[in-house]
C-alpha atoms as a PDB file:
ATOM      1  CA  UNK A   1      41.764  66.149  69.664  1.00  0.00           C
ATOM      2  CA  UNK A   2      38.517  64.342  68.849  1.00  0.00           C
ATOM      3  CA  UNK A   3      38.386  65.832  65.434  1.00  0.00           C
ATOM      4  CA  UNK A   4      42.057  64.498  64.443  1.00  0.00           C
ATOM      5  CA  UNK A   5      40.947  60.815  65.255  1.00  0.00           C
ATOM      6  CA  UNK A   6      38.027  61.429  63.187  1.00  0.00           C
ATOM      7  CA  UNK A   7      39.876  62.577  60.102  1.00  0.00           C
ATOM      8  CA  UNK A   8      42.572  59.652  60.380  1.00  0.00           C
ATOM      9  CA  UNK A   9      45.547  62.153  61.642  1.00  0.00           C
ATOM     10  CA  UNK A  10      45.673  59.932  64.570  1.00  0.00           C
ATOM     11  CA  UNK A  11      45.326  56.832  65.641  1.00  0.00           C
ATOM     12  CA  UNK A  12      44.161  55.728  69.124  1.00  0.00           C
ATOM     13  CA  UNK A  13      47.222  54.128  70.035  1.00  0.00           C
ATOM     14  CA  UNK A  14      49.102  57.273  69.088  1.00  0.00           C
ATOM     15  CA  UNK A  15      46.703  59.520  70.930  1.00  0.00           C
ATOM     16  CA  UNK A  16      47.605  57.035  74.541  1.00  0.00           C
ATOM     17  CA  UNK A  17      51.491  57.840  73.976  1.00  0.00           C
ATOM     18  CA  UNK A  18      50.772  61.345  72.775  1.00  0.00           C
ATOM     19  CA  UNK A  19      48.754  62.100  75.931  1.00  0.00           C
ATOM     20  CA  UNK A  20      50.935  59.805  78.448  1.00  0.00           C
ATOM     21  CA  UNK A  21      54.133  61.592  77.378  1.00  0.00           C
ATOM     22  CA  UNK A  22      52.637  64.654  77.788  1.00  0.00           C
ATOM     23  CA  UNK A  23      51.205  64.218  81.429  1.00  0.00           C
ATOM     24  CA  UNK A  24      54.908  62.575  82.142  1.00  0.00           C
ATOM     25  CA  UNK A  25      56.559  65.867  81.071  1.00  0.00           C
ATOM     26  CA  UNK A  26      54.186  68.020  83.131  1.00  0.00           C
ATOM     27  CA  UNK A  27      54.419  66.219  86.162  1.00  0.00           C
ATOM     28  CA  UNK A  28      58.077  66.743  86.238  1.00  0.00           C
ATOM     29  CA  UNK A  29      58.053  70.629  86.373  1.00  0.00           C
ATOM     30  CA  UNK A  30      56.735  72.883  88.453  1.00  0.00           C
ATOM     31  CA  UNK A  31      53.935  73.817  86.214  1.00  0.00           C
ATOM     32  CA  UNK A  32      51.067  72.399  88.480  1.00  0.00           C
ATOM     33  CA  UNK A  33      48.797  74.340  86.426  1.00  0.00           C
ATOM     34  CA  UNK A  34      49.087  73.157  83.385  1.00  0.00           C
ATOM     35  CA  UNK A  35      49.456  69.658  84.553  1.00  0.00           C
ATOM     36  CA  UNK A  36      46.036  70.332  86.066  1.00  0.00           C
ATOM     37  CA  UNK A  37      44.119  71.583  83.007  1.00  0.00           C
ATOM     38  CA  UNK A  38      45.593  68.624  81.313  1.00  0.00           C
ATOM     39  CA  UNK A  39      43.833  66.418  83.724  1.00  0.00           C
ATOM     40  CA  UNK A  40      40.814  68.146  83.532  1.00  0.00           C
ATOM     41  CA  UNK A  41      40.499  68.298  79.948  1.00  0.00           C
ATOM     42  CA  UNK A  42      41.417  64.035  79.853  1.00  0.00           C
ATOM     43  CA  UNK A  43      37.377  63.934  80.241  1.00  0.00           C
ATOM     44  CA  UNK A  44      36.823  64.495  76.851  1.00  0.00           C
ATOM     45  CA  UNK A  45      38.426  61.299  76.000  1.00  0.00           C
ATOM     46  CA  UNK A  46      34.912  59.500  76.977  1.00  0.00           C
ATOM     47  CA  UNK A  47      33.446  61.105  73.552  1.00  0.00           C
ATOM     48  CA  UNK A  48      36.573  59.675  71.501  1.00  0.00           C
ATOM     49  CA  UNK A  49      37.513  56.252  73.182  1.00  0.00           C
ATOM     50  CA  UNK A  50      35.469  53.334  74.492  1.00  0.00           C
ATOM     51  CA  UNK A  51      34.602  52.401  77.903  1.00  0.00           C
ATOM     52  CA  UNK A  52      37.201  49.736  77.325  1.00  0.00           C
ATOM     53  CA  UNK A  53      40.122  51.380  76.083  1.00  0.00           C
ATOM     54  CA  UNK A  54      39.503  54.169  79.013  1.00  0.00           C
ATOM     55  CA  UNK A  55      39.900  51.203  81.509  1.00  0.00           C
ATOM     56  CA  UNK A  56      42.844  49.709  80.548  1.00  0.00           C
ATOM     57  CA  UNK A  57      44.461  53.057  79.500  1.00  0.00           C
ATOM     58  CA  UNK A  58      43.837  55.989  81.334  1.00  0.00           C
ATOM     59  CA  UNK A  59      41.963  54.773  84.594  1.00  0.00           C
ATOM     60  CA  UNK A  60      45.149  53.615  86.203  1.00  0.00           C
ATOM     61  CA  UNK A  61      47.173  56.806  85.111  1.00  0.00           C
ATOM     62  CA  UNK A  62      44.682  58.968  86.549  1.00  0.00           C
ATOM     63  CA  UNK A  63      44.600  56.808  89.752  1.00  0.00           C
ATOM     64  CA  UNK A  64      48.364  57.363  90.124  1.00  0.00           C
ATOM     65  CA  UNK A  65      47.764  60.977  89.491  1.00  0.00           C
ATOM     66  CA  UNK A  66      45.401  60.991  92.517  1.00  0.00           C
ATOM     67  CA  UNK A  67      47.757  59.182  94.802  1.00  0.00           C
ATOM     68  CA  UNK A  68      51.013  60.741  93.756  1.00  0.00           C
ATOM     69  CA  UNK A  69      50.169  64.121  92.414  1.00  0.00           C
ATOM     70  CA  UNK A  70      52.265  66.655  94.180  1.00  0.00           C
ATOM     71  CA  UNK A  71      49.754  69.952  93.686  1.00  0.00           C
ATOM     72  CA  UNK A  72      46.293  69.382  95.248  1.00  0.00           C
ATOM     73  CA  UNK A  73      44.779  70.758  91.821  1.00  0.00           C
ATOM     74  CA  UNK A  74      46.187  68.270  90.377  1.00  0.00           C
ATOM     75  CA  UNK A  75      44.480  65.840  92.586  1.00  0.00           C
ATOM     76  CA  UNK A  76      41.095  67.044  92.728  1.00  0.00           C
ATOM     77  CA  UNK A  77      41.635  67.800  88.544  1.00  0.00           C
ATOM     78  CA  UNK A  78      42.431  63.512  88.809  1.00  0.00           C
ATOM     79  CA  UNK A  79      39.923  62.730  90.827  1.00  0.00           C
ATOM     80  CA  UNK A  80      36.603  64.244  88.238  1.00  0.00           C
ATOM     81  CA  UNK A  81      38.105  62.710  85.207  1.00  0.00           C
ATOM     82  CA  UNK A  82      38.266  59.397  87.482  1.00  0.00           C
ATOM     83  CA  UNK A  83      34.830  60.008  88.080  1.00  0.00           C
ATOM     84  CA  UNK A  84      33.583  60.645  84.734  1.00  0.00           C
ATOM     85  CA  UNK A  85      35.586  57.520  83.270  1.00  0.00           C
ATOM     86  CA  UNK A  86      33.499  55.612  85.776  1.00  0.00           C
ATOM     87  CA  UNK A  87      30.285  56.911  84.846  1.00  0.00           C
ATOM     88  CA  UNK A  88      30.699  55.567  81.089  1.00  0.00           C
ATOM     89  CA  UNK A  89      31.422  52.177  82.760  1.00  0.00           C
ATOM     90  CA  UNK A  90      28.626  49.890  82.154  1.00  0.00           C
ATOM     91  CA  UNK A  91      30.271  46.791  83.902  1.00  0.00           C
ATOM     92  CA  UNK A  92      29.281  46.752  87.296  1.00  0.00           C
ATOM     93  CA  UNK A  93      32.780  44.952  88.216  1.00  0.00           C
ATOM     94  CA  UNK A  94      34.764  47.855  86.896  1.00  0.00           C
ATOM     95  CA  UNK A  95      32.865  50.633  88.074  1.00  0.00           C
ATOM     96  CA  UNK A  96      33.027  48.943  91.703  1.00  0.00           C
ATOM     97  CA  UNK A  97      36.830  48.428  91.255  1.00  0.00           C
ATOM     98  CA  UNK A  98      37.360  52.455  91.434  1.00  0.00           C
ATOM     99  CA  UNK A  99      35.118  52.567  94.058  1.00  0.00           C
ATOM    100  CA  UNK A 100      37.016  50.420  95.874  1.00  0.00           C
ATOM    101  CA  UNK A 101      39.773  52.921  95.040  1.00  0.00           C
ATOM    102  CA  UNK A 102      38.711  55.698  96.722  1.00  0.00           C
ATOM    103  CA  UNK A 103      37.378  54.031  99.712  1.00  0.00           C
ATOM    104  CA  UNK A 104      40.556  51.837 100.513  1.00  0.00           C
ATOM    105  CA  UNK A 105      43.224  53.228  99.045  1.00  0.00           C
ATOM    106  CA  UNK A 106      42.450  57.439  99.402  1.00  0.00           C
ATOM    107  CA  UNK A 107      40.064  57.210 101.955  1.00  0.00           C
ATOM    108  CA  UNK A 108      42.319  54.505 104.109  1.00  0.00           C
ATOM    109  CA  UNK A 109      45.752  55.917 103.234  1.00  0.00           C
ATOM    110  CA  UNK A 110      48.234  56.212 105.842  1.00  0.00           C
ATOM    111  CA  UNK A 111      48.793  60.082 104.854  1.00  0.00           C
ATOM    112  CA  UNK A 112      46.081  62.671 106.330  1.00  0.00           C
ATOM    113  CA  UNK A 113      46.635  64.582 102.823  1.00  0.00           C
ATOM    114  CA  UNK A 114      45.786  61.389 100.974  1.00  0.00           C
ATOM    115  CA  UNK A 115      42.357  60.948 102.830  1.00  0.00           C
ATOM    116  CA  UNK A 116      41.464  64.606 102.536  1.00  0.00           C
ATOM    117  CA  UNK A 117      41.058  64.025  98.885  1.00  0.00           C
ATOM    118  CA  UNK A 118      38.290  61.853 100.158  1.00  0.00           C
ATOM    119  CA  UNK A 119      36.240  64.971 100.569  1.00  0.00           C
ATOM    120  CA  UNK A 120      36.810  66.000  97.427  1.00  0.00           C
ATOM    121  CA  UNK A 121      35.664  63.072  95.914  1.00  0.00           C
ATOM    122  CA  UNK A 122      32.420  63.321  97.683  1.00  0.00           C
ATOM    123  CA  UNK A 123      31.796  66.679  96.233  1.00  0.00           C
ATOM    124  CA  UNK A 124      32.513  65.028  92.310  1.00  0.00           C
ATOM    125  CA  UNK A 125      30.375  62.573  93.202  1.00  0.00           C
ATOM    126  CA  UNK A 126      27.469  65.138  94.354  1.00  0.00           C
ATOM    127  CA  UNK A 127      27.728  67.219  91.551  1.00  0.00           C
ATOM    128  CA  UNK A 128      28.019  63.595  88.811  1.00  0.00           C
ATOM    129  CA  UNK A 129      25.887  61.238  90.286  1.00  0.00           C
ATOM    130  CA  UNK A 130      22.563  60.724  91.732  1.00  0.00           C
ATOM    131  CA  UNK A 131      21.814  60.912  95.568  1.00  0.00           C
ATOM    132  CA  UNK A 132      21.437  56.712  95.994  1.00  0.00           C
ATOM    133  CA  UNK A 133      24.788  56.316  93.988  1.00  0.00           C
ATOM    134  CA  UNK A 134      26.115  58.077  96.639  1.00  0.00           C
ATOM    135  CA  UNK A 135      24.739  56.863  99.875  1.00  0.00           C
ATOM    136  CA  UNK A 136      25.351  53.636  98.471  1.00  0.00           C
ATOM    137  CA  UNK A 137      28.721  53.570  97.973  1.00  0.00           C
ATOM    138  CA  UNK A 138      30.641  57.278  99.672  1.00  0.00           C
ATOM    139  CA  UNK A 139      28.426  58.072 102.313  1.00  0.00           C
ATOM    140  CA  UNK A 140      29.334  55.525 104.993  1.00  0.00           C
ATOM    141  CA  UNK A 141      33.174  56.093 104.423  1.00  0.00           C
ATOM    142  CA  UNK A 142      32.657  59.746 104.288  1.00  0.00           C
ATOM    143  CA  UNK A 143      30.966  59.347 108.038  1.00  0.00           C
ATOM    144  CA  UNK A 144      34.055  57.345 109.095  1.00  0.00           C
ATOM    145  CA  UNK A 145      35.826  60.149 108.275  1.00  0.00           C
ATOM    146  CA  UNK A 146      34.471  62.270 111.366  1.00  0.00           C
ATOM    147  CA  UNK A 147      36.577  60.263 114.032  1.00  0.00           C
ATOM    148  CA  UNK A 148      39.636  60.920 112.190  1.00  0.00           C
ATOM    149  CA  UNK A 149      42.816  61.486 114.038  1.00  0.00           C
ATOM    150  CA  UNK A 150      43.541  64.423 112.454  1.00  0.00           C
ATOM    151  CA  UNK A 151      41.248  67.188 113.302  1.00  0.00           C
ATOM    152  CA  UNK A 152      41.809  69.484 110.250  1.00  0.00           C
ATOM    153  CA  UNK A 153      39.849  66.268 108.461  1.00  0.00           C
ATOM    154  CA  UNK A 154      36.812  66.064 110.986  1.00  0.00           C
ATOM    155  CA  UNK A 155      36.151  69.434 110.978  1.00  0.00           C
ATOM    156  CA  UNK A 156      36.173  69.468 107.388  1.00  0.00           C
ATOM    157  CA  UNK A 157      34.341  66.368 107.143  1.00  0.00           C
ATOM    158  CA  UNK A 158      31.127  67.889 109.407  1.00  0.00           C
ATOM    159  CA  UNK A 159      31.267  71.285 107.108  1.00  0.00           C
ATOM    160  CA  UNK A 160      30.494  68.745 104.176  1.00  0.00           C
ATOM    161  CA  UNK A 161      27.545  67.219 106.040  1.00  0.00           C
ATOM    162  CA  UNK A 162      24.858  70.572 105.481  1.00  0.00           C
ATOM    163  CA  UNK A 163      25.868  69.660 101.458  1.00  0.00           C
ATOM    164  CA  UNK A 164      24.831  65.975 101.873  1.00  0.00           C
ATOM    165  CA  UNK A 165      21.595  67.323 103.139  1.00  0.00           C
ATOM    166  CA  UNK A 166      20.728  69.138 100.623  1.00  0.00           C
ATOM    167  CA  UNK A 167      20.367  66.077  98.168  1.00  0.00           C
ATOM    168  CA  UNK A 168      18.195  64.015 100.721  1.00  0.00           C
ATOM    169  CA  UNK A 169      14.529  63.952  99.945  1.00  0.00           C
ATOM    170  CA  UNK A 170      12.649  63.485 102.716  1.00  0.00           C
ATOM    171  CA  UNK A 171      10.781  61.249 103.673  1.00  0.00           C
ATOM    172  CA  UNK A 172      12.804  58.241 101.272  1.00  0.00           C
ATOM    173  CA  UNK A 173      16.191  59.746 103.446  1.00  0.00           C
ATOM    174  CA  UNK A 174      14.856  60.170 106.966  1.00  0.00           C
ATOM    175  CA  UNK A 175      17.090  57.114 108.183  1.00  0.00           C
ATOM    176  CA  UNK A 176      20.053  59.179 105.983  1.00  0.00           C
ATOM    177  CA  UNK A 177      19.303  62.733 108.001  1.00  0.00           C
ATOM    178  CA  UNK A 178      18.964  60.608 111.356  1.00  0.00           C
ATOM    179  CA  UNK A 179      22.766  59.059 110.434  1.00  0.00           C
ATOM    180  CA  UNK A 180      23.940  62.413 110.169  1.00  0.00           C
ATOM    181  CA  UNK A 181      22.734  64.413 113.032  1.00  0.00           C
ATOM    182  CA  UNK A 182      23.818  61.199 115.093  1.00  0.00           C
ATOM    183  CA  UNK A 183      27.509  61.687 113.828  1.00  0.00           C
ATOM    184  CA  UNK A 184      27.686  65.716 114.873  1.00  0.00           C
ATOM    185  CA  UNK A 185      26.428  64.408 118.282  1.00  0.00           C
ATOM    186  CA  UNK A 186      29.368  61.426 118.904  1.00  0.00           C
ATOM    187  CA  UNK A 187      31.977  64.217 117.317  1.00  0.00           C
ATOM    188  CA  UNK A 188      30.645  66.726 119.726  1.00  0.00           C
ATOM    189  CA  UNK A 189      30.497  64.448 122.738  1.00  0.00           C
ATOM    190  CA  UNK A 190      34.220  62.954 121.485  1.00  0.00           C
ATOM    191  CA  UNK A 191      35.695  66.430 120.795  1.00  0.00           C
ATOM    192  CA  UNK A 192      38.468  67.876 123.446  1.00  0.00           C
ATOM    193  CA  UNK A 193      39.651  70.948 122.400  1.00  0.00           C
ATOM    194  CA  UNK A 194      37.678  73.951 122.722  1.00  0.00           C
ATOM    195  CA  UNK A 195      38.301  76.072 118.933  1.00  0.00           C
ATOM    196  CA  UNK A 196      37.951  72.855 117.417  1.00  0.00           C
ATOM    197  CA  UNK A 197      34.612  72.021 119.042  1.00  0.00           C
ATOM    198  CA  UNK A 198      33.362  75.625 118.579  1.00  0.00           C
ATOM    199  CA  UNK A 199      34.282  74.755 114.821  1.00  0.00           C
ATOM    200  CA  UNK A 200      31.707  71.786 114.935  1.00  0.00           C
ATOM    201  CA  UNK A 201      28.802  73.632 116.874  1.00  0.00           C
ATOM    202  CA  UNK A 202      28.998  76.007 113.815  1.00  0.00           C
ATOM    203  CA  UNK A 203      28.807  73.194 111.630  1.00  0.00           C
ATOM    204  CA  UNK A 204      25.984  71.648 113.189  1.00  0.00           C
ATOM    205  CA  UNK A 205      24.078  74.366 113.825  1.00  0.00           C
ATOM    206  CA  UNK A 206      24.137  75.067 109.373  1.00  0.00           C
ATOM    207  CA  UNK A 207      23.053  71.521 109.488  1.00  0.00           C
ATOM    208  CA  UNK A 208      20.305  72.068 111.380  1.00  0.00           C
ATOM    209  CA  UNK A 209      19.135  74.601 109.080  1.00  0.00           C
ATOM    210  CA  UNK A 210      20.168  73.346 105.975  1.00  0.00           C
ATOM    211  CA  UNK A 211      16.754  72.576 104.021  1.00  0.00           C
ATOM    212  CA  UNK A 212      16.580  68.790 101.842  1.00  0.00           C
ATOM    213  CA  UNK A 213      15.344  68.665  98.156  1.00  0.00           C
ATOM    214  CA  UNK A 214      11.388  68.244  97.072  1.00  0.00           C
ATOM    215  CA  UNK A 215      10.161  64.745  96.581  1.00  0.00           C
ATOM    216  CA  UNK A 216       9.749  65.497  92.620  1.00  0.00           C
ATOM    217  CA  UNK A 217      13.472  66.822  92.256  1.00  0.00           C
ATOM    218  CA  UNK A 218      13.861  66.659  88.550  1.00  0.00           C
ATOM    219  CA  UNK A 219      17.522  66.798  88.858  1.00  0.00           C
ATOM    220  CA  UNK A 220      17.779  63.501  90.519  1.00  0.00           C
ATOM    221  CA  UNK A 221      15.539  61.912  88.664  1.00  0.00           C
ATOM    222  CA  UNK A 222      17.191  62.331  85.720  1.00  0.00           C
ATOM    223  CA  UNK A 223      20.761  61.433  86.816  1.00  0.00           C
ATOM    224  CA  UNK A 224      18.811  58.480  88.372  1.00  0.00           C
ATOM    225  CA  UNK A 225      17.685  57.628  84.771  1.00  0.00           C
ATOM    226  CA  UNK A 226      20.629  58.558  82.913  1.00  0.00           C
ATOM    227  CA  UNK A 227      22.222  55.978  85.108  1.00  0.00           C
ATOM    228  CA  UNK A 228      20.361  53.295  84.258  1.00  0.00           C
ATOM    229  CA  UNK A 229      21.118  53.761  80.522  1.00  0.00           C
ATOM    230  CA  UNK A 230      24.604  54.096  80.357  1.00  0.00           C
ATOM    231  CA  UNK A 231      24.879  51.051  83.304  1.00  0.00           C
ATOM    232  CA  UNK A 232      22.248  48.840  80.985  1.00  0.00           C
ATOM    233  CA  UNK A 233      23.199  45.141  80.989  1.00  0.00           C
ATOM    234  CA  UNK A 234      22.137  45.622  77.097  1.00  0.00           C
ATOM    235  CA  UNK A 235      24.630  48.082  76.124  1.00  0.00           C
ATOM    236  CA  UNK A 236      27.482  45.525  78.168  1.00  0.00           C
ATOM    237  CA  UNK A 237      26.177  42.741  76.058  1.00  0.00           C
ATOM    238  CA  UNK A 238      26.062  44.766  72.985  1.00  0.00           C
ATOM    239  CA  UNK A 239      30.021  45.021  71.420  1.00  0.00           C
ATOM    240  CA  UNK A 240      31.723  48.065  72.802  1.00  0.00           C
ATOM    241  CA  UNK A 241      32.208  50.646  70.374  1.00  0.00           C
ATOM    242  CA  UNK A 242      35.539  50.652  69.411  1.00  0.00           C
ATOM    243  CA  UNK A 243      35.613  54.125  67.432  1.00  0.00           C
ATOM    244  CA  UNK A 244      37.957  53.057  65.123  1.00  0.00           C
ATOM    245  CA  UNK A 245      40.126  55.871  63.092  1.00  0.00           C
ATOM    246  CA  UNK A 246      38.738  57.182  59.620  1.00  0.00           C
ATOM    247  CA  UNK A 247      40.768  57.391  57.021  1.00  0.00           C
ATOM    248  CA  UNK A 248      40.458  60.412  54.970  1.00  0.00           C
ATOM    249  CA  UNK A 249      38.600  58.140  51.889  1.00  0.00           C
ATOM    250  CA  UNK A 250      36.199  56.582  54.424  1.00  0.00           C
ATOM    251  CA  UNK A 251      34.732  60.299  55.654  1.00  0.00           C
ATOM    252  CA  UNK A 252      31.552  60.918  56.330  1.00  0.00           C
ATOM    253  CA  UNK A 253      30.967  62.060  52.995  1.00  0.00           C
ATOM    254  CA  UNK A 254      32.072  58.914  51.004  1.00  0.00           C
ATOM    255  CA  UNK A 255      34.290  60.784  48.974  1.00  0.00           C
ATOM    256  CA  UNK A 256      38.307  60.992  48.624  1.00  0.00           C
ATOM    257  CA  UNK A 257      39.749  64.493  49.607  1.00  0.00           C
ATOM    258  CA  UNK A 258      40.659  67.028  47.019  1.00  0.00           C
ATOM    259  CA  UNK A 259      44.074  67.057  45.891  1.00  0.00           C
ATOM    260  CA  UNK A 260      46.155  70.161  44.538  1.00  0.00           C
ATOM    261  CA  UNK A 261      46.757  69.716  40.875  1.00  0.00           C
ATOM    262  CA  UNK A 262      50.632  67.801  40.138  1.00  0.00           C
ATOM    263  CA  UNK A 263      53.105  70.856  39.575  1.00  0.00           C
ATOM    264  CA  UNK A 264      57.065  70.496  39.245  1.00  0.00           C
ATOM    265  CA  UNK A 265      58.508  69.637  42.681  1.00  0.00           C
ATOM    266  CA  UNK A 266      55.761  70.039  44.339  1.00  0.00           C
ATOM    267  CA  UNK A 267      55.924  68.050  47.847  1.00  0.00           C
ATOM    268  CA  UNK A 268      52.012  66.921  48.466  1.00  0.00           C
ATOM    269  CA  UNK A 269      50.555  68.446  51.656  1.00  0.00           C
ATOM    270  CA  UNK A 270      47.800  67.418  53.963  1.00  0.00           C
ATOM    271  CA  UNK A 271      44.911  69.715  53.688  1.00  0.00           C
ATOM    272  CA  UNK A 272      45.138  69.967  56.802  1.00  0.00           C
ATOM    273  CA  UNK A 273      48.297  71.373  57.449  1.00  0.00           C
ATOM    274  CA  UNK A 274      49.292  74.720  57.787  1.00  0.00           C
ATOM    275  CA  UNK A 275      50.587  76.581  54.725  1.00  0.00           C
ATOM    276  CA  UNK A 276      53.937  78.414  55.000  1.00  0.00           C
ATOM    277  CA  UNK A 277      55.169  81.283  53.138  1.00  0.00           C
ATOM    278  CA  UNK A 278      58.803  80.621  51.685  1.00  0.00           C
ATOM    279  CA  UNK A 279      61.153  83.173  53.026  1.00  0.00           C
ATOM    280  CA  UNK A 280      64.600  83.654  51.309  1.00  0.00           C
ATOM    281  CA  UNK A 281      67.307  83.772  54.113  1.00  0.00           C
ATOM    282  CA  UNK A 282      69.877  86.676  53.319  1.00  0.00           C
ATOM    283  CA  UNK A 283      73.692  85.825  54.580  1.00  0.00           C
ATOM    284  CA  UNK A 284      75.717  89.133  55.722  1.00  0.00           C
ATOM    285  CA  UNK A 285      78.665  89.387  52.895  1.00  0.00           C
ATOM    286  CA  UNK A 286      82.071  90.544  54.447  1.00  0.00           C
ATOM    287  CA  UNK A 287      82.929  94.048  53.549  1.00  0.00           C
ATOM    288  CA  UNK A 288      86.086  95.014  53.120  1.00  0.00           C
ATOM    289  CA  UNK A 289      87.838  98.403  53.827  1.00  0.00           C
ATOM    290  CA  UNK A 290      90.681  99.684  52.517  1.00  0.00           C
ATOM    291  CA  UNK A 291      92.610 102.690  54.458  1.00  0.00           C
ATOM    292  CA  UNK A 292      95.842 104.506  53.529  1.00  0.00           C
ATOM    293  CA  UNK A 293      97.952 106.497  55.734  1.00  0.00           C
ATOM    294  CA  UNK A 294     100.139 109.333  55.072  1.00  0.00           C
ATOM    295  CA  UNK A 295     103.223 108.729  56.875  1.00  0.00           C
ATOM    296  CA  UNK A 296     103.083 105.154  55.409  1.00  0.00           C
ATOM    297  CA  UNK A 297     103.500 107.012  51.990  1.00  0.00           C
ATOM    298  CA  UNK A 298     105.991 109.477  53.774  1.00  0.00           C
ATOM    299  CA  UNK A 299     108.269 106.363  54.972  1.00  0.00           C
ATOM    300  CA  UNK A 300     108.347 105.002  51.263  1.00  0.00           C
ATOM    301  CA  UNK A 301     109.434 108.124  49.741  1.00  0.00           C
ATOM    302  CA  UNK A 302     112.250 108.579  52.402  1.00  0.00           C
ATOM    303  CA  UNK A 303     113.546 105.301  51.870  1.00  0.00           C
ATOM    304  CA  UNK A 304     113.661 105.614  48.166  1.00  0.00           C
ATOM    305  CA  UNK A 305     115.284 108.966  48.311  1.00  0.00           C
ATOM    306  CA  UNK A 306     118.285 107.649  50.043  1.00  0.00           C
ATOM    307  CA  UNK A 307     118.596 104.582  47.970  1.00  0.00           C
ATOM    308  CA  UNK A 308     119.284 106.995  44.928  1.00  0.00           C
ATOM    309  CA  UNK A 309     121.263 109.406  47.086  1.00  0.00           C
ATOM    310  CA  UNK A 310     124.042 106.244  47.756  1.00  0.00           C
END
């Protein structure tokens, strides 16, 4: 898709509709699949379009997705594109307006199916960000999340802890580890029924033997510094790269695209575009069959007989 915004076969504003329409049409079958992969595949778009046209375009389309999408694929699918959008975001406003996303409107929704998508934003955000991105801004709603109502949520929520250890580095995240192990206890102490709490002591004891990361995790540090480029308050200042279309005379290569040579009505053709063999289209002709019967010729004779007869 990249490549036909590079060579001027689209524009950006045709690529929006192109790509709206399409996740329109999807989301009214019962393809969830396919509307998935489309979802999933929308990440791309950071490598074609600016931070800019991403925000105004696509971020609130995939936040509808995430709210209203029927299949939880589709969701979760949502939910890392969201994610990576966010990451190319260097305005600190912006970037804080999809946290606020999550936090209040998945994480607070009124629907128990809405706020499990919580927890699947906290695993994006594990596997995308760095480990202070994340106790910054997911960690403390993701501990809210253990005195849910619903118990299919809390139980969840206290499996995800043992993954949020292993990013803690220890001794920067001992207040972090202390928050945790603190939350098992109150859900332990607060918990009623008997399969559910034997769900939790399971839980806790995997947290208790979960191991944390090495103080030189090179992983980390690199998100950590990757960060800090792409949310520089130079590149905000700097004019957004709007990635305007090529045209096919303005390529790379400075140099107009060959042409086929003029020939009698010849219809010119984007190089491009896939060459087609004429076929000649044959029409059935209507055959026609001629049959004679004998007492047909019989009947005649008889009646010609008599004539001369009288």
């Amino acid at each position: 898709m990249c490549s036909y915004i590079k060579w001027g076969c689209l524009t950006t504003i045709q690529l929006d509709r192109i790509l709206i329409g399409c996740n329109q049409i999807l989301r009214g079958t019962g393809s969830w699949r396919s509307h998935a992969a489309l979802l999933e595949n929308l990440s791309v778009l950071k490598n074609c379009l600016s931070y800019t046209q991403l925000a105004d375009t696509f971020i609130p389309v995939l936040q509808k997705e995430v709210l209203q999408a029927r299949a939880i694929p589709c969701r979760v699918a949502a939910v890392n594109t969201l994610l990576q959008f966010m990451r190319e975001q260097p305005e600190k406003k912006k970037r804080e307006e999809t946290i606020d996303f999550f936090k209040i409107e998945v994480a607070g929704h009124s629907c128990c199916y809405r706020r499990m998508v919580y927890l699947d934003v906290v695993v994006n955000v594990l596997n995308l960000f760095s480990r202070k991105f994340f106790i910054n801004y997911f960690l403390e709603k993701m501990l809210a999340l253990i005195q849910d109502k619903v118990s299919n949520i809390r139980i969840r929520t206290i499996r995800l802890l043992p993954l949020v250890k292993k990013h803690l580095i220890l001794p920067n995240d001992d207040a972090v580890l202390l928050t945790l192990e603190k939350a098992v206890r109150e859900a332990l102490a607060a918990e009623k029924d008997s399969r559910n709490r034997q769900f939790l002591q399971t839980a806790a004891c995997e947290l208790s033997r979960t191991e944390t990361r090495s103080k030189g995790d090179k992983e980390d540090a690199a998100r950590e510094k990757e960060e800090e480029h792409l949310w520089n308050e130079e590149r905000l200042k700097a004019k957004p790269e709007t990635k305007q279309v090529l045209s096919p005379k303005n390529s790379k290569a400075g140099l107009p695209l060959p042409r086929p040579p003029a020939q009698d009505n010849y219809r010119a053709r984007s190089p491009w575009r896939t060459q087609r063999r004429a076929v000649a289209i044959v029409r059935p002709q209507p055959v026609v069959v001629m049959r004679v019967y004998e007492n047909f010729e019989k009947s005649i004779f008889w009646h010609e007989y008599e004539f001369f007869e009288h």
